[in-house]
Protein backbone atom coordinates (compact mmCIF):
# COMPACT_ATOMS: atom_id res chain seq x y z
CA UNK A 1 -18.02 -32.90 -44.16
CA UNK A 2 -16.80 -36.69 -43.43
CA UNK A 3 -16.90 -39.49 -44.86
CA UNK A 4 -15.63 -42.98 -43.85
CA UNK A 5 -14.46 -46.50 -45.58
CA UNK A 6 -13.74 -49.42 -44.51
CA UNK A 7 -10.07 -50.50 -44.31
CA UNK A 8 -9.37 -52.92 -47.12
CA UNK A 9 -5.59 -54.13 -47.27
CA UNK A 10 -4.37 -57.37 -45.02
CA UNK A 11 -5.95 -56.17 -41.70
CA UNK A 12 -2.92 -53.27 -41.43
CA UNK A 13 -5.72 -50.27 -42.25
CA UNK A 14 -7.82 -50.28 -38.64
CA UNK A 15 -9.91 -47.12 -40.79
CA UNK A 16 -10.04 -44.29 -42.70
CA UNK A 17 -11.85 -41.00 -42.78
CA UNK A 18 -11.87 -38.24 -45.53
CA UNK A 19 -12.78 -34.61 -44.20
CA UNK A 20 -13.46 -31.69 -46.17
CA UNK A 21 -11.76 -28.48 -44.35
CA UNK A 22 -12.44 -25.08 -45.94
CA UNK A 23 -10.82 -22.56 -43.71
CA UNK A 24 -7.67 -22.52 -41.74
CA UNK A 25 -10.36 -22.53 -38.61
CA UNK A 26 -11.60 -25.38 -40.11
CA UNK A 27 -8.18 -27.07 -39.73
CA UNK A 28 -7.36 -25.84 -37.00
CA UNK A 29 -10.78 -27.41 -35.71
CA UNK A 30 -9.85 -30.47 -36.80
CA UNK A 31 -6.59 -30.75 -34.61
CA UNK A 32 -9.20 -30.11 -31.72
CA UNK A 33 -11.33 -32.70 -32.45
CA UNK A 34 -8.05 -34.76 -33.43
CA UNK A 35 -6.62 -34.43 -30.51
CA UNK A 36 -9.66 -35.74 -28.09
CA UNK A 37 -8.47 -39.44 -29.72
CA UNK A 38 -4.92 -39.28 -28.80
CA UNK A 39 -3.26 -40.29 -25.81
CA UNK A 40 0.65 -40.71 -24.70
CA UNK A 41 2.51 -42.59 -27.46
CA UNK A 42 0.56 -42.12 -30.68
CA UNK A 43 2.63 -41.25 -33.71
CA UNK A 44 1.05 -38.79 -36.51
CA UNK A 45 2.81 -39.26 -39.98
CA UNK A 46 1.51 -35.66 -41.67
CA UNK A 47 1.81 -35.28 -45.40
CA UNK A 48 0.62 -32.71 -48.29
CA UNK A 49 2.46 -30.49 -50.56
CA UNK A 50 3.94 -27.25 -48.86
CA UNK A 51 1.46 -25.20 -47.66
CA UNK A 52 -1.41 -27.91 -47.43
CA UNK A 53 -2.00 -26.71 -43.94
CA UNK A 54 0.18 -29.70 -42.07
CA UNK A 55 1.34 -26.52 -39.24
CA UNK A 56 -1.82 -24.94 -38.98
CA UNK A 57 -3.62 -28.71 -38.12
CA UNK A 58 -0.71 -28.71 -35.68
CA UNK A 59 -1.13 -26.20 -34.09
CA UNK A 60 -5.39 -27.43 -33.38
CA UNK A 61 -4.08 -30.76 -32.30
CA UNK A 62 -1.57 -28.80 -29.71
CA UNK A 63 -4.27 -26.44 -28.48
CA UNK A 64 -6.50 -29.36 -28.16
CA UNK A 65 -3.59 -30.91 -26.24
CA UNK A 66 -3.04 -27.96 -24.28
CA UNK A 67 0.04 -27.83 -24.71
CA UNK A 68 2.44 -25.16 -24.21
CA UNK A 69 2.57 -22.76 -27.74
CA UNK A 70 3.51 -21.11 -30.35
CA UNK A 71 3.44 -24.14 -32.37
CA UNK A 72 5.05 -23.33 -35.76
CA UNK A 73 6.75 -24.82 -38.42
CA UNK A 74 9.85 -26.93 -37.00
CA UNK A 75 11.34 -26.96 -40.89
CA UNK A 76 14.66 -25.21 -39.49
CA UNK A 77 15.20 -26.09 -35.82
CA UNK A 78 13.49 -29.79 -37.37
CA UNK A 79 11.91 -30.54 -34.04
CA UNK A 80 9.99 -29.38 -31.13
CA UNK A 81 8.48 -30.29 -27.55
CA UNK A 82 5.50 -28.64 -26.39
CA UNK A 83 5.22 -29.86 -22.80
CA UNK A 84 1.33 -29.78 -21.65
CA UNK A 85 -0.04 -26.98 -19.66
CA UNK A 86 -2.78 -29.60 -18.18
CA UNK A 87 -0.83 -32.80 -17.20
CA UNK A 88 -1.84 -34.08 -20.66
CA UNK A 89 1.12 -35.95 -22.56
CA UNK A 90 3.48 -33.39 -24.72
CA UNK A 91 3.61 -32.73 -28.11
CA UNK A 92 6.81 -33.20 -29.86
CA UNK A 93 6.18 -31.72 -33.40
CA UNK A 94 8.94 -32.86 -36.00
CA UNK A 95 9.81 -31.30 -39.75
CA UNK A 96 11.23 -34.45 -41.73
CA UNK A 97 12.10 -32.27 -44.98
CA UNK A 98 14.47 -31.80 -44.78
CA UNK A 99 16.25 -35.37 -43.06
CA UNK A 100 18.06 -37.26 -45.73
CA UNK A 101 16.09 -40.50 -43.96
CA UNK A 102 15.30 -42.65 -41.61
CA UNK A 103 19.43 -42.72 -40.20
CA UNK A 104 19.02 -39.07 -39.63
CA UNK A 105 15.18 -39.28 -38.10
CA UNK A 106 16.91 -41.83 -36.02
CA UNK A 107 19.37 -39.40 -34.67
CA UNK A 108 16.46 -37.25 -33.26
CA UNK A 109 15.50 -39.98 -31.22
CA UNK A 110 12.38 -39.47 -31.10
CA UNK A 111 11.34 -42.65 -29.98
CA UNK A 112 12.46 -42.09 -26.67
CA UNK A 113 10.46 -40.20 -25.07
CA UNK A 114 7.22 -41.28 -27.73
CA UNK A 115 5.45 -43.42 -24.66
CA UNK A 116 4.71 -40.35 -22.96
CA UNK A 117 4.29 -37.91 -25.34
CA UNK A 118 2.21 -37.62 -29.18
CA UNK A 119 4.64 -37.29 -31.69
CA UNK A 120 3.65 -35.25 -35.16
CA UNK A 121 6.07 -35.83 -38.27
CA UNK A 122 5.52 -33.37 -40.93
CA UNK A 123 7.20 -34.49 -44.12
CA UNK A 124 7.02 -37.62 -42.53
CA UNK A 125 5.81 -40.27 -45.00
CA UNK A 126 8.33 -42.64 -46.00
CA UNK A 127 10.34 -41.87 -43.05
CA UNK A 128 8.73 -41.79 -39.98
CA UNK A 129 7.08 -45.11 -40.42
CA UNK A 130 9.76 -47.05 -39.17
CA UNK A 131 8.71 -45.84 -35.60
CA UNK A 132 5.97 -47.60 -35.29
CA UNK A 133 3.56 -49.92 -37.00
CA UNK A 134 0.59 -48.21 -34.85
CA UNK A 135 0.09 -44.77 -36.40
CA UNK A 136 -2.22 -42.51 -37.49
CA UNK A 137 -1.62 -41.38 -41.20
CA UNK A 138 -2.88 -37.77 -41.76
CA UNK A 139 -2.43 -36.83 -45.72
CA UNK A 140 -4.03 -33.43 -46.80
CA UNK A 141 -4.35 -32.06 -50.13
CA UNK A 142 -5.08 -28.89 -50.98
CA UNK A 143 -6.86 -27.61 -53.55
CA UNK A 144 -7.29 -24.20 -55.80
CA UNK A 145 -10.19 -22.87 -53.91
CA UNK A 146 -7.95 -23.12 -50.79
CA UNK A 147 -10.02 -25.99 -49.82
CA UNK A 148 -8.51 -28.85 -47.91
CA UNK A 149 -8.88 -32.49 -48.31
CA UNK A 150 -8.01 -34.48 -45.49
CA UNK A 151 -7.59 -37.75 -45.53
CA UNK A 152 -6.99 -39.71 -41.86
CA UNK A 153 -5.85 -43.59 -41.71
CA UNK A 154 -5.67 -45.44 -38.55
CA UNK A 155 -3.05 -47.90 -39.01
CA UNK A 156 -2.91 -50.89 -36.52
CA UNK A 157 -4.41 -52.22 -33.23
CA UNK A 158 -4.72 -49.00 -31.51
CA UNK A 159 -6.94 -47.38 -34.36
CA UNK A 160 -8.84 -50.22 -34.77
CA UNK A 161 -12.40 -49.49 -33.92
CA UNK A 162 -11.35 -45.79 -33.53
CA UNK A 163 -14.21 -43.31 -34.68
CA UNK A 164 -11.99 -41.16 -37.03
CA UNK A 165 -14.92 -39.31 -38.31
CA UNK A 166 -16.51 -38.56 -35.01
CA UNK A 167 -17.68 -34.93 -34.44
């Protein structure tokens, strides 16, 4: 299920979507269908309390990539580059948790190679930001029925007009 609204603050919100995911194939389905709007230098900020499902949405945005797997959780080796098996862009899938901030994301340098390649922040809000102002915010909540809530905001000129809810 999806739902859209409008962006409302000072023009920085190009949209948002709200999704309703109740399986980990449903998540992982989502990536998929994620990963048909990116292209080469689109950041993803991913939030959500541990075990909201932030890998497992991953992991549909890399096989929708087709990228080069297994994508798991980068918490201990904090990031990762999937290169693509189709001549896509990579996928360079980042664990902020544990980063003591933006000095230390720095030091990953991610941002160097982010023109070619999507870059996924878990753990990333309040952090990753700095990056760029052109992002797409991906904030998932789960809840007791092992639901998932997932809530998508286009930030900026490149998801401006961007069908977040498209199917």
């Amino acid at each position: 299920m999806t739902e859209t609204t409008p962006a409302a603050d000072s023009g920085a919100r190009a949209n948002t979507a709200f999704v309703t995911a109740e399986t980990d194939a449903a998540m992982r389905a989502l990536g998929r269908r994620i990963a048909g709007l990116l292209r080469p230098g689109d950041l993803l900020v991913l939030s959500g309390p541990l075990g909201a499902g932030k890998t497992t949405l991953t992991q549909g945005i890399g096989e929708g990539l087709g990228v080069r797997g297994p994508i798991t959780s980068p918490t201990f080796v904090i990031a990762r580059v999937h290169p693509s098996k189709t001549g896509g862009p990579a996928l360079v899938h980042a664990d902020a948790y544990r980063l003591g901030g933006i000095d230390e994301l720095d030091d990953l340098d991610l941002d160097t190679g982010m023109d070619e390649s999507v870059t996924a922040v878990e753990w990333g809000e309040g952090i990753a930001e700095h990056l760029t102002d052109e992002r797409l915010e991906i904030t998932i909540a789960r809840h007791p029925d092992d639901t998932r809530r997932v809530t998508l905001t286009g930030l900026g000129a490149r998801w401006s007009g961007v069908a977040l809810d498209a199917e």
